[in-house]
N, C-alpha and C. Protein backbone atom coordinates (compact mmCIF):
# COMPACT_ATOMS: atom_id res chain seq x y z
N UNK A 1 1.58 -17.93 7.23
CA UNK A 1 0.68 -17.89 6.10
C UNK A 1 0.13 -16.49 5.91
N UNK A 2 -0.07 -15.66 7.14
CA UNK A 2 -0.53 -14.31 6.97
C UNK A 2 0.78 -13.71 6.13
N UNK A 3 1.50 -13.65 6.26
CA UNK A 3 2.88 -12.70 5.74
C UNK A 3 1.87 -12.61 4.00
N UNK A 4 2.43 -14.62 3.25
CA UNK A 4 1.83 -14.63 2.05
C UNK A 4 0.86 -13.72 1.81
N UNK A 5 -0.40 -13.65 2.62
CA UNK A 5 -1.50 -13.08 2.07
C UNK A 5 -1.45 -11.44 1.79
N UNK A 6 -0.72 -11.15 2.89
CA UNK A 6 -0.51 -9.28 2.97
C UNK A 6 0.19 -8.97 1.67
N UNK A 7 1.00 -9.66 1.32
CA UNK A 7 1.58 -8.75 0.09
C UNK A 7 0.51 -8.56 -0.94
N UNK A 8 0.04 -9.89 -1.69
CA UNK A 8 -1.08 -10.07 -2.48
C UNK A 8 -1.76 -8.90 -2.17
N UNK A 9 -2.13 -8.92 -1.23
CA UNK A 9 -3.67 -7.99 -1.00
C UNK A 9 -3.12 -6.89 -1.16
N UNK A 10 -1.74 -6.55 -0.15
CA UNK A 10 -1.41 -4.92 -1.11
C UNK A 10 -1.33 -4.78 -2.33
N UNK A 11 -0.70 -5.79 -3.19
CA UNK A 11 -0.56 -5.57 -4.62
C UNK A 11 -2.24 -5.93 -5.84
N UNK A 12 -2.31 -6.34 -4.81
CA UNK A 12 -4.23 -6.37 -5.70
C UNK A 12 -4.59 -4.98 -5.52
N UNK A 13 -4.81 -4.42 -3.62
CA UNK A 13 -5.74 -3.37 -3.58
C UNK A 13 -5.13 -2.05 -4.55
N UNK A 14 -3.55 -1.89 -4.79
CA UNK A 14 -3.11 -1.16 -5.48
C UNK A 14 -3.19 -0.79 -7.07
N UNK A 15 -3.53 -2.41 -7.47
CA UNK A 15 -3.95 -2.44 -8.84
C UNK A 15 -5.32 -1.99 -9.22
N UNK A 16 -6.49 -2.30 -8.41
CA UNK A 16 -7.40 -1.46 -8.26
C UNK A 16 -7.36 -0.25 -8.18
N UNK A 17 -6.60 0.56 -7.38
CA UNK A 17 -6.74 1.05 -7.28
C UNK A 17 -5.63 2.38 -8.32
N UNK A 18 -4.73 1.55 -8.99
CA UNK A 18 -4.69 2.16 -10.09
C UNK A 18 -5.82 1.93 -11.58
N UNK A 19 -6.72 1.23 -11.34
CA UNK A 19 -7.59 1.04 -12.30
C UNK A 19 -8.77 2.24 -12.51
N UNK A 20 -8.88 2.32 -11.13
CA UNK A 20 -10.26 3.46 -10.78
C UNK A 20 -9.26 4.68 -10.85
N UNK A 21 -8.58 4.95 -10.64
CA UNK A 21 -7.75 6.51 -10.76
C UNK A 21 -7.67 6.83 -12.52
N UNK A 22 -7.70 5.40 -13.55
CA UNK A 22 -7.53 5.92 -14.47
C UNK A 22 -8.84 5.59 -15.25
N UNK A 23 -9.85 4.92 -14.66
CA UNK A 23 -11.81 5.01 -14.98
C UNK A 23 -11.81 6.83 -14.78
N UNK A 24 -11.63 6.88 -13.66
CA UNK A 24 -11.71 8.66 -13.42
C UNK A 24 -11.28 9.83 -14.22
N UNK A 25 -9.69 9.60 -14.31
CA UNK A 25 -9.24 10.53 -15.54
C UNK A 25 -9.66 10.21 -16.64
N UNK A 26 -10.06 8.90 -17.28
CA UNK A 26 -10.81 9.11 -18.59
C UNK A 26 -12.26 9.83 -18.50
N UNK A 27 -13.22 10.40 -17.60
CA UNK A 27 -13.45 11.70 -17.96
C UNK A 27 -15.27 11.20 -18.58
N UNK A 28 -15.08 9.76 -18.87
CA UNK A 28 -16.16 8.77 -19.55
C UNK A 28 -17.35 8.28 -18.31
N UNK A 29 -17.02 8.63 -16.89
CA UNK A 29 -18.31 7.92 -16.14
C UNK A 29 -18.75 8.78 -15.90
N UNK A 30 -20.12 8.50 -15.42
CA UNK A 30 -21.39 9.75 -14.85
C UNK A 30 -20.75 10.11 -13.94
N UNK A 31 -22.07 10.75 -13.42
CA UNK A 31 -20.94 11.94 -11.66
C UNK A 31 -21.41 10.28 -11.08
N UNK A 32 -22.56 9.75 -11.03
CA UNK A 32 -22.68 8.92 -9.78
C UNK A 32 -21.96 8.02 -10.13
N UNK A 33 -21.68 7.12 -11.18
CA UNK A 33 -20.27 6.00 -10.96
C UNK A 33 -19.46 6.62 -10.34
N UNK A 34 -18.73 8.39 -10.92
CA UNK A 34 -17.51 8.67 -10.39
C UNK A 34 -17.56 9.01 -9.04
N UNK A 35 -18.80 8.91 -8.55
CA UNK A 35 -18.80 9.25 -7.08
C UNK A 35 -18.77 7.87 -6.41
N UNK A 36 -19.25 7.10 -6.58
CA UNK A 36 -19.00 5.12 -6.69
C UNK A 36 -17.72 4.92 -6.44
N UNK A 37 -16.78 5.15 -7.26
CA UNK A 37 -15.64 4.64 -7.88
C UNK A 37 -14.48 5.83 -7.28
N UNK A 38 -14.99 6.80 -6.75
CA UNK A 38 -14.10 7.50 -5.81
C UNK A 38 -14.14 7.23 -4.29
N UNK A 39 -15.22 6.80 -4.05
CA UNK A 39 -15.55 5.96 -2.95
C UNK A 39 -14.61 4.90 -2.45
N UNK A 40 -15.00 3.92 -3.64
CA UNK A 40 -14.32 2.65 -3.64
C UNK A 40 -12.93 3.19 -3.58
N UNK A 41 -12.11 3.55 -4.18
CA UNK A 41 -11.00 4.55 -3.93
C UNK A 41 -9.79 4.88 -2.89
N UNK A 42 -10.79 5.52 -1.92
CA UNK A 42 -10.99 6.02 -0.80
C UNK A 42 -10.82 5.07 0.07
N UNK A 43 -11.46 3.35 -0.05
CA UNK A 43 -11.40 2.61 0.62
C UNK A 43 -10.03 1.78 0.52
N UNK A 44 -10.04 1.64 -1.06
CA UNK A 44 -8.30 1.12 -1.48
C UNK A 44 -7.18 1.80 -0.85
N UNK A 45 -7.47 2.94 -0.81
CA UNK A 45 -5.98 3.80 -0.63
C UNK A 45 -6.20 3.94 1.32
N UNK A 46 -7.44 3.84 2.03
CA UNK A 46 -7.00 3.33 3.20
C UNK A 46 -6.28 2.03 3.78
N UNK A 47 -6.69 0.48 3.29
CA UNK A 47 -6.14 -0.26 2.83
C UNK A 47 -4.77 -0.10 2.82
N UNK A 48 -4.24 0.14 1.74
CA UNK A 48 -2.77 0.28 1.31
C UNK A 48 -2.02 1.11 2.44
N UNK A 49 -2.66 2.00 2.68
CA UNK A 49 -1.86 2.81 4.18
C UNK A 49 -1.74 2.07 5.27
N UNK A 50 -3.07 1.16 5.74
CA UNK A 50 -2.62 0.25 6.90
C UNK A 50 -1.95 -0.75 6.50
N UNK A 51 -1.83 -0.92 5.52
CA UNK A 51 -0.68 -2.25 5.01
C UNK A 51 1.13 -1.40 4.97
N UNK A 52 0.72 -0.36 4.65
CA UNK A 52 2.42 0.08 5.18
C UNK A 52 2.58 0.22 6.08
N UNK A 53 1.37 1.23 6.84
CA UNK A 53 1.84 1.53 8.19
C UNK A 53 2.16 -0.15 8.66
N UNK A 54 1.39 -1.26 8.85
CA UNK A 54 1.91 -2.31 9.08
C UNK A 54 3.03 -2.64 9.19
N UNK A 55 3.61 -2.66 7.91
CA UNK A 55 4.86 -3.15 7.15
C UNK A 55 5.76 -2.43 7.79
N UNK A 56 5.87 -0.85 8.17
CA UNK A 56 6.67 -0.02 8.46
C UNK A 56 6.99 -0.54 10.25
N UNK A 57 6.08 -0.77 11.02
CA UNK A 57 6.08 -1.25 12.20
C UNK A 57 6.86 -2.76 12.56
N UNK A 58 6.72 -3.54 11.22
CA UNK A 58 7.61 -4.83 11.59
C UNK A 58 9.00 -4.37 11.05
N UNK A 59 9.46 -3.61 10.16
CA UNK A 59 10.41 -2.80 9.76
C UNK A 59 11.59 -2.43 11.59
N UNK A 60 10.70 -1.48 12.29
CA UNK A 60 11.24 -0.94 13.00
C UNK A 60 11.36 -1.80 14.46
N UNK A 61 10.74 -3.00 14.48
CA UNK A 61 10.76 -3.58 15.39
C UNK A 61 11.89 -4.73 15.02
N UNK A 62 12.19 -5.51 13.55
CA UNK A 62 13.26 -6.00 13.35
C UNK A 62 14.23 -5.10 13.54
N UNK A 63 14.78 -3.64 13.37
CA UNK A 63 15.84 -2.97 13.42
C UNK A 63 16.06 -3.17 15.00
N UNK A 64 15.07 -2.79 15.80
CA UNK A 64 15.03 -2.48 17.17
C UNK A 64 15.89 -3.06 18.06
N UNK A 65 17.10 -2.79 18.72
CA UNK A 65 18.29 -3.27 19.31
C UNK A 65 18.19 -2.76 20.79
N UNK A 66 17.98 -3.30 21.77
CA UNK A 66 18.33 -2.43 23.65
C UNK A 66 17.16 -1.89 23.51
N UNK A 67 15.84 -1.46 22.85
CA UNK A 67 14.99 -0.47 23.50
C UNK A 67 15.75 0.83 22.31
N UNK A 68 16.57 0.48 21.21
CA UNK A 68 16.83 1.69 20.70
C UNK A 68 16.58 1.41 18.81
N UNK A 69 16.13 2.10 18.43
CA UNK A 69 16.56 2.05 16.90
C UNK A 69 17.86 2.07 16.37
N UNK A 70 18.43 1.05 15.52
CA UNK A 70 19.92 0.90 15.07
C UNK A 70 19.66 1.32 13.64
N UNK A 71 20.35 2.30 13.80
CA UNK A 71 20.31 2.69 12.04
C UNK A 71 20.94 1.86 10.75
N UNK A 72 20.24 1.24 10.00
CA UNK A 72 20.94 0.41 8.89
C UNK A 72 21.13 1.14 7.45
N UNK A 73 22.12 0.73 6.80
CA UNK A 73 22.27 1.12 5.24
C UNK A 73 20.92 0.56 4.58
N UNK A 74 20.28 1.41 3.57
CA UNK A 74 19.65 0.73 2.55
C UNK A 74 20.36 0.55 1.15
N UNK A 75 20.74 -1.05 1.25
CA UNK A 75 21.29 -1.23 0.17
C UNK A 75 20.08 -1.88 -1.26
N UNK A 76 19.62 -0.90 -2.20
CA UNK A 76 18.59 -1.35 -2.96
C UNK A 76 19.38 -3.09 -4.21
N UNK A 77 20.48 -2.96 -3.94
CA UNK A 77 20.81 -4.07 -4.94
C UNK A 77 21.97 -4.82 -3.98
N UNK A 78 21.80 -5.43 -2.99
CA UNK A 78 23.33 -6.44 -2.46
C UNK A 78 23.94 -7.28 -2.83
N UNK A 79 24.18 -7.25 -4.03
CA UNK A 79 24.64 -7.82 -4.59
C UNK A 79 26.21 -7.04 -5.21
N UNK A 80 26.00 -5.75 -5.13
CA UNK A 80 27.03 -4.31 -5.61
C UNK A 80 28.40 -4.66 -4.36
């Protein structure tokens, strides 16, 4: 049930956090929202890093063969 939830939450905290990147470039909030809202930010885009770094760690532990990394093709469409 955790798997379900991690994606969501990356793809929420990301949407946020493309929301506030573009509150910011519109140029329209005070300094203290934009200091608010760069904050909040700050917290999204840590978020999203421990959710890859995450992601990247079950990545390398499914590859993981003997104690060694097995190098695989990335095929983006397998269906080709």
């Amino acid at each position: 049930m955790a798997r379900k939830k991690a994606a969501p939450d990356f793809e929420h905290s990301l949407a946020e956090l493309q929301t506030l990147v573009e509150r910011l470039e519109s140029g329209e909030l005070s300094l203290e929202d934009s200091l608010t809202a760069f904050e909040q930010g700050i917290g999204l885009t840590r978020e999203c890093q421990a959710a890859l770094a995450q992601a990247e760690q079950k990545v390398q532990i499914l590859l993981e063969r003997d104690g060694e990394l097995e190098p695989a093709p990335f095929d983006a469409d397998p269906t080709a």
